[in-house]
PDB file of N, CA and C in Angstrom:
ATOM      1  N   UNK A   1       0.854  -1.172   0.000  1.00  0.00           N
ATOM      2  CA  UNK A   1       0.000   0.000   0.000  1.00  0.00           C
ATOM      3  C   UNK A   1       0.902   1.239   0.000  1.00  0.00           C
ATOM      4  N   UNK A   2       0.650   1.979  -1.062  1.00  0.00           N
ATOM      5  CA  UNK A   2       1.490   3.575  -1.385  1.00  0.00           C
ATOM      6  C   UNK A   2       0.892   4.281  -0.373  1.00  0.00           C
ATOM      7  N   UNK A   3       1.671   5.066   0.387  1.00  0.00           N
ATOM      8  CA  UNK A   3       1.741   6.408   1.064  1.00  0.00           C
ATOM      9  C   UNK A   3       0.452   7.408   0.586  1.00  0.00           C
ATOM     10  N   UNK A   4       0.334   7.684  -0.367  1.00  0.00           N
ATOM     11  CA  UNK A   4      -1.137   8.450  -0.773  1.00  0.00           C
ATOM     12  C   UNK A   4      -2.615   7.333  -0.582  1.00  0.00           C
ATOM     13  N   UNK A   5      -2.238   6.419  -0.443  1.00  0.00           N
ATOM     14  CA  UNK A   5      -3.463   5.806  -0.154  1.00  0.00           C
ATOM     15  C   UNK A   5      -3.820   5.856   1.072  1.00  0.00           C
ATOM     16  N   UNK A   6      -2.578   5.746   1.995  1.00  0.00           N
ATOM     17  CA  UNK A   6      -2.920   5.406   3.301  1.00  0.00           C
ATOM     18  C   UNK A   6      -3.798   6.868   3.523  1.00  0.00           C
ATOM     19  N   UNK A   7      -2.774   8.027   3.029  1.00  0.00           N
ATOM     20  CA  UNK A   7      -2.970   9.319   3.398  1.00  0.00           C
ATOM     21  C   UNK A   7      -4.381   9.648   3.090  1.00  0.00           C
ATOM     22  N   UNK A   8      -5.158   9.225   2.183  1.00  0.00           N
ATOM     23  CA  UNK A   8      -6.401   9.093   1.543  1.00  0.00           C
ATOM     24  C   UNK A   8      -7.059   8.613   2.344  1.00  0.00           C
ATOM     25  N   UNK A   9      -6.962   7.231   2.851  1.00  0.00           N
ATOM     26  CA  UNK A   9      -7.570   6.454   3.839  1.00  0.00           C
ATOM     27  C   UNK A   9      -7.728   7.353   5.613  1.00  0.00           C
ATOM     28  N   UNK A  10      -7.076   7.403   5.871  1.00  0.00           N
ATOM     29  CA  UNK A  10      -6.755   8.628   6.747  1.00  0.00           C
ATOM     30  C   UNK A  10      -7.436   9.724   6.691  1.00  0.00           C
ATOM     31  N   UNK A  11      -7.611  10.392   5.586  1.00  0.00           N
ATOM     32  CA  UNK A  11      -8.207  11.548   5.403  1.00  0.00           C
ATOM     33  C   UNK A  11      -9.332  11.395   5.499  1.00  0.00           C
ATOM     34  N   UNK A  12     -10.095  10.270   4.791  1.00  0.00           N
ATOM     35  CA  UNK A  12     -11.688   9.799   4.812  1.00  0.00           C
ATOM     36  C   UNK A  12     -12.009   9.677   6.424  1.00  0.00           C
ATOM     37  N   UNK A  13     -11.247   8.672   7.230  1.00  0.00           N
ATOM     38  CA  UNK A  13     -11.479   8.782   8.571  1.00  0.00           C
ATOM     39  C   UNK A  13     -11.821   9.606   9.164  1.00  0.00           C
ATOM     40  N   UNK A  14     -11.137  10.646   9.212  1.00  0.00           N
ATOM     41  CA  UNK A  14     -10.798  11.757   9.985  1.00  0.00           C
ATOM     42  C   UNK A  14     -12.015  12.453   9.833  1.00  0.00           C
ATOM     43  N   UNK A  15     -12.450  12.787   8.099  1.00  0.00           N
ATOM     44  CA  UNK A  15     -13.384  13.787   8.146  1.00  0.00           C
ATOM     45  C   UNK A  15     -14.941  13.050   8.685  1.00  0.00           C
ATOM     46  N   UNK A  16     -14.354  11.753   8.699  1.00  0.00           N
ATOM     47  CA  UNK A  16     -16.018  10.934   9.562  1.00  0.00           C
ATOM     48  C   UNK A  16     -15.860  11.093  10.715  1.00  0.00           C
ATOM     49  N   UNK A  17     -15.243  11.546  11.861  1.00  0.00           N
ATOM     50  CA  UNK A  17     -14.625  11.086  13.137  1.00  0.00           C
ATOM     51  C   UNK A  17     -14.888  12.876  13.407  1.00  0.00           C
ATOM     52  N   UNK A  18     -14.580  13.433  12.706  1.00  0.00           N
ATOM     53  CA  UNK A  18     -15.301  15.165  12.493  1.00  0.00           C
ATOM     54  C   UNK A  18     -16.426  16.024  12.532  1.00  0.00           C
ATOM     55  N   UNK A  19     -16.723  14.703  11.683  1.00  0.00           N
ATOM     56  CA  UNK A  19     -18.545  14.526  11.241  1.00  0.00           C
ATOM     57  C   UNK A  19     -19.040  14.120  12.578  1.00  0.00           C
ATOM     58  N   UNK A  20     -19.027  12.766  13.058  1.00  0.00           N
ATOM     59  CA  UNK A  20     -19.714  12.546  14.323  1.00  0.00           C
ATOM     60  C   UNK A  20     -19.432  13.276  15.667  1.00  0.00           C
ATOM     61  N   UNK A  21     -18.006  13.747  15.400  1.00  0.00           N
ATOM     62  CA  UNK A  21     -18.169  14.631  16.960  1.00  0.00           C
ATOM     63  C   UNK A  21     -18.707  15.846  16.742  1.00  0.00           C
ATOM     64  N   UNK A  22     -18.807  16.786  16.009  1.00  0.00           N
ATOM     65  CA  UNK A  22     -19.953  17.574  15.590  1.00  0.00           C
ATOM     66  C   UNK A  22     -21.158  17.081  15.996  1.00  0.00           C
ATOM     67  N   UNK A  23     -21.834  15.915  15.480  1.00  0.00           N
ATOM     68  CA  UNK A  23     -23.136  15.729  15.781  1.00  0.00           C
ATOM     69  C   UNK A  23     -22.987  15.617  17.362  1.00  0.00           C
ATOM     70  N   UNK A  24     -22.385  15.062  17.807  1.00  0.00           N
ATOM     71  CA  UNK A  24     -22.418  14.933  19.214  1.00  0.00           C
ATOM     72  C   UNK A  24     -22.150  16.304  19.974  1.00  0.00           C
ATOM     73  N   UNK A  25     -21.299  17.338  19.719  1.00  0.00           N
ATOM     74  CA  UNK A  25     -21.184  18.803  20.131  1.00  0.00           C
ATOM     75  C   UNK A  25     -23.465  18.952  19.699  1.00  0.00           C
ATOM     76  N   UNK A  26     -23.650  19.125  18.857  1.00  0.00           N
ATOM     77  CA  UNK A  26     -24.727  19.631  18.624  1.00  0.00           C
ATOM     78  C   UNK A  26     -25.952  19.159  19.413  1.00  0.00           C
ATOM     79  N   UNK A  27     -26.047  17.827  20.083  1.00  0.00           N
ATOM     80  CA  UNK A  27     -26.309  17.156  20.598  1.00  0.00           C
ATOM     81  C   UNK A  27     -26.334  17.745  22.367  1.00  0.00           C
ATOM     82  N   UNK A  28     -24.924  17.537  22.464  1.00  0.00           N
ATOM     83  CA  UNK A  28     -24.558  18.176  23.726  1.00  0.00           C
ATOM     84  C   UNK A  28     -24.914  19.670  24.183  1.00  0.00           C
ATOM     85  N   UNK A  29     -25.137  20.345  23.047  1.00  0.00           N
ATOM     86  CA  UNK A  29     -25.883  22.065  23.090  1.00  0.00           C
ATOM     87  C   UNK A  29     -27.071  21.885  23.117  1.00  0.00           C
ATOM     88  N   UNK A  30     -28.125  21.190  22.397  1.00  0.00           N
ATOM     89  CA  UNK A  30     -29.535  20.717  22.876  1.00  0.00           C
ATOM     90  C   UNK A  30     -29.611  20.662  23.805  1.00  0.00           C
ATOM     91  N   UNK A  31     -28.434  19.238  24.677  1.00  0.00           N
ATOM     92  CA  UNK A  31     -29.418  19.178  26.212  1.00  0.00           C
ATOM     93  C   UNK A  31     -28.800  19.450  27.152  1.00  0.00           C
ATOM     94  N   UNK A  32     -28.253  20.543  26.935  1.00  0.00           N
ATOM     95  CA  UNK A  32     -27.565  21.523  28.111  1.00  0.00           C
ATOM     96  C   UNK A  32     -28.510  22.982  28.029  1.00  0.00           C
ATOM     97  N   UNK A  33     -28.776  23.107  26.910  1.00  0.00           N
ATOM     98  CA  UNK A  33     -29.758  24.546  26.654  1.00  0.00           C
ATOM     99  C   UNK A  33     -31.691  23.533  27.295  1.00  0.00           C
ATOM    100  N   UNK A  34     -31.276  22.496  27.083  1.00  0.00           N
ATOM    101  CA  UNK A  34     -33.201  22.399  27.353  1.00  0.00           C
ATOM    102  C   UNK A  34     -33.721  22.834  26.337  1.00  0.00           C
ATOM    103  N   UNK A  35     -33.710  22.292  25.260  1.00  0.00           N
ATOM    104  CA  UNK A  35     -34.095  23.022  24.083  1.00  0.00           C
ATOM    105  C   UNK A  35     -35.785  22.171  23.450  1.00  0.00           C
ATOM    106  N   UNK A  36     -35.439  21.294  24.262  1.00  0.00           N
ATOM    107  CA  UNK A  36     -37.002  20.356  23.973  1.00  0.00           C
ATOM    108  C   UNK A  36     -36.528  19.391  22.680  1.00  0.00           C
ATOM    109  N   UNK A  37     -37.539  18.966  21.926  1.00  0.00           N
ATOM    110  CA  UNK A  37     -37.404  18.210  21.124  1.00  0.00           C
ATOM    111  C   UNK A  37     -37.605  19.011  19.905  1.00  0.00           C
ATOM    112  N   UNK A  38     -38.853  19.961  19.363  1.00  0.00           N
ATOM    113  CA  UNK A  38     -38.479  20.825  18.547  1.00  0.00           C
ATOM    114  C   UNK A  38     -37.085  21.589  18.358  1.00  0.00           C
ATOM    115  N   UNK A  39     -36.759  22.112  19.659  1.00  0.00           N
ATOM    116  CA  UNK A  39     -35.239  22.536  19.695  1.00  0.00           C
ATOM    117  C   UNK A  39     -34.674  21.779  19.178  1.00  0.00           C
ATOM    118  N   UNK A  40     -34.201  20.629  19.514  1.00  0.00           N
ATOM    119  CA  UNK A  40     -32.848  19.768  18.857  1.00  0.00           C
ATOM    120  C   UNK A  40     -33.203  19.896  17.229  1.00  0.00           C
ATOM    121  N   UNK A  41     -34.375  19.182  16.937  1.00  0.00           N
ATOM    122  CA  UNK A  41     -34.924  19.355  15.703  1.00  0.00           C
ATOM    123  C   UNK A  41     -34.439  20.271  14.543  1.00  0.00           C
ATOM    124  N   UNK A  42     -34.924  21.303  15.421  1.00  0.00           N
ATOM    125  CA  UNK A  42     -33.995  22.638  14.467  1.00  0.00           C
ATOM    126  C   UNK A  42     -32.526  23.339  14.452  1.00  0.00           C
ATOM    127  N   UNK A  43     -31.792  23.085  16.054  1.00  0.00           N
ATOM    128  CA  UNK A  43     -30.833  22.661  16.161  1.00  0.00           C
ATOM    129  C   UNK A  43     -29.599  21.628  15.108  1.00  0.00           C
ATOM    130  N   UNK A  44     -30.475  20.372  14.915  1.00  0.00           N
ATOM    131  CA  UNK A  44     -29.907  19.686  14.312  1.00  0.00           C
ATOM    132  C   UNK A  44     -30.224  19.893  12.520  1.00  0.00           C
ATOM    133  N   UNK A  45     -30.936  20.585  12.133  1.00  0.00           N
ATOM    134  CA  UNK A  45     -31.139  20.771  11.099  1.00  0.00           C
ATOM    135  C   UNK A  45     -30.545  22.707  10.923  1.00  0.00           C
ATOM    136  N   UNK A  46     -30.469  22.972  11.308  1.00  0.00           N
ATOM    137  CA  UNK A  46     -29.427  24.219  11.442  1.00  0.00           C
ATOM    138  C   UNK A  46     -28.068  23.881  11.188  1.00  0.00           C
ATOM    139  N   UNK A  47     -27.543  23.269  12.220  1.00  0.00           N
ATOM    140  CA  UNK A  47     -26.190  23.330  12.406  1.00  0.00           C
ATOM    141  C   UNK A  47     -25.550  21.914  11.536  1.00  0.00           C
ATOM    142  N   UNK A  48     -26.368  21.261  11.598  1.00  0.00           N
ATOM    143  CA  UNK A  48     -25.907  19.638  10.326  1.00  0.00           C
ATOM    144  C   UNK A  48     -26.194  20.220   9.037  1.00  0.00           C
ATOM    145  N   UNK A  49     -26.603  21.307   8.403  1.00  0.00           N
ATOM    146  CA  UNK A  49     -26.387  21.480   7.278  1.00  0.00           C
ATOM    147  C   UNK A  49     -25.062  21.762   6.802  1.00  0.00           C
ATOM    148  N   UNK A  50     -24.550  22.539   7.347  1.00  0.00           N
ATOM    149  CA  UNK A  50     -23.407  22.999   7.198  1.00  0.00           C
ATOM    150  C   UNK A  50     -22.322  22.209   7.182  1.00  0.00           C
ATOM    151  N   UNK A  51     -22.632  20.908   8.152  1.00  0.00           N
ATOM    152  CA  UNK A  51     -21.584  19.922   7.534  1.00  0.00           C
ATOM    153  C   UNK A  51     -22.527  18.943   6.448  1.00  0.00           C
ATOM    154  N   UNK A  52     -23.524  19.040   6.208  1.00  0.00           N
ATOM    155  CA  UNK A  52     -24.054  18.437   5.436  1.00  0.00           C
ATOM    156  C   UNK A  52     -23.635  18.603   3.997  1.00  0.00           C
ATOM    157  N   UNK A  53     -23.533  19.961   4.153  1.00  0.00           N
ATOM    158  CA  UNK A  53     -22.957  21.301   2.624  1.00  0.00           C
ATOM    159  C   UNK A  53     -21.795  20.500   2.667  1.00  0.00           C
ATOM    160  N   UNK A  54     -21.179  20.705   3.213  1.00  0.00           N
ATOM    161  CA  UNK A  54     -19.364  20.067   3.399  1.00  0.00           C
ATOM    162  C   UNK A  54     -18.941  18.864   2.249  1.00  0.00           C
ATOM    163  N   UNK A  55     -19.795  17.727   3.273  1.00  0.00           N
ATOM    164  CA  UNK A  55     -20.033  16.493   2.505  1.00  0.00           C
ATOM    165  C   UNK A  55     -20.351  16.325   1.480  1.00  0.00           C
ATOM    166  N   UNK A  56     -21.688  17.195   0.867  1.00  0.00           N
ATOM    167  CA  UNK A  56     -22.411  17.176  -0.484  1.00  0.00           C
ATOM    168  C   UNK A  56     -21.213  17.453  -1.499  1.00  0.00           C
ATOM    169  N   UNK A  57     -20.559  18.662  -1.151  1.00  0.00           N
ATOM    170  CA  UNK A  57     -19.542  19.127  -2.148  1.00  0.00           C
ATOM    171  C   UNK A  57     -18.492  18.382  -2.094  1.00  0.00           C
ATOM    172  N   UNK A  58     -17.508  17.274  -1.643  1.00  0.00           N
ATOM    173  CA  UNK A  58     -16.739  16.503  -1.595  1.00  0.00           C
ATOM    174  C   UNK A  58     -17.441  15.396  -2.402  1.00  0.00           C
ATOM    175  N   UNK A  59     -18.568  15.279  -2.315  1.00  0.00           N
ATOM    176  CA  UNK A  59     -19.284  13.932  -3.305  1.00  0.00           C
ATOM    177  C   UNK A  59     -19.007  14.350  -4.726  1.00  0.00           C
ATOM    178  N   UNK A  60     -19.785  15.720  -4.692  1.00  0.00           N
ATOM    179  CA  UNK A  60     -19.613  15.991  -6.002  1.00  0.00           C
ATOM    180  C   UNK A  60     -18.154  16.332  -6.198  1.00  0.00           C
ATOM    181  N   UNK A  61     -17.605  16.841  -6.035  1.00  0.00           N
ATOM    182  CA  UNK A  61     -15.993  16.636  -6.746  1.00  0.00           C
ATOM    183  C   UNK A  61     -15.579  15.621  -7.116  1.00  0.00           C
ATOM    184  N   UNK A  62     -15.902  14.351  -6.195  1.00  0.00           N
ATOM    185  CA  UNK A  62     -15.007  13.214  -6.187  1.00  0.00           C
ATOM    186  C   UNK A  62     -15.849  12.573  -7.841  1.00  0.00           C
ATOM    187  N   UNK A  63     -17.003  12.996  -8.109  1.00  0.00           N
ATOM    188  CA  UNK A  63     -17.983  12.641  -9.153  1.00  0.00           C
ATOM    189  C   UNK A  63     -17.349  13.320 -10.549  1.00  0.00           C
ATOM    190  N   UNK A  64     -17.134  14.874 -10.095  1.00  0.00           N
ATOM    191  CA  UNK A  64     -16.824  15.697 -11.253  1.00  0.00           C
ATOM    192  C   UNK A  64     -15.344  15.397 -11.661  1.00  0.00           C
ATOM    193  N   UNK A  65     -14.551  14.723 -10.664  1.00  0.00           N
ATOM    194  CA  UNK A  65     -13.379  14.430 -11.147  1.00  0.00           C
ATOM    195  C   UNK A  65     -12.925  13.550 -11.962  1.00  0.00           C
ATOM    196  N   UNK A  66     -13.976  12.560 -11.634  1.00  0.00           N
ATOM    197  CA  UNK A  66     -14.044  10.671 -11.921  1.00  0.00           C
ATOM    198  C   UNK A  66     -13.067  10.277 -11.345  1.00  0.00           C
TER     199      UNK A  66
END
């Protein structure tokens, strides 16, 4: 296994391991604020877009690149 793969492999990790502790920060601001269940709701649809955006555009590159 070449060095750019690993580094590749690695990189994919990382930005999942990014991804979920985010959700869990966002998570952790819900139920420290008492935000109810609508709260998280919009909470989580607020603040997961933005890594949602993140993700979307890494798909598509990896698409537009072939």
């Amino acid at each position: 296994m070449r060095l750019a793969e690993i580094e590749s492999i690695m990189l994919n990790l990382g930005i999942f391991g990014l991804g979920i502790f985010v959700f869990f920060i966002i998570y952790d601001l819900a139920k420290k604020s008492k935000a109810g269940k609508f709260g998280t709701l919009i909470l989580f649809t607020a603040l997961g877009l933005g890594l949602g955006a993140f993700l979307v555009k890494s798909i598509v590159l990896a698409f537009i690149e072939g």
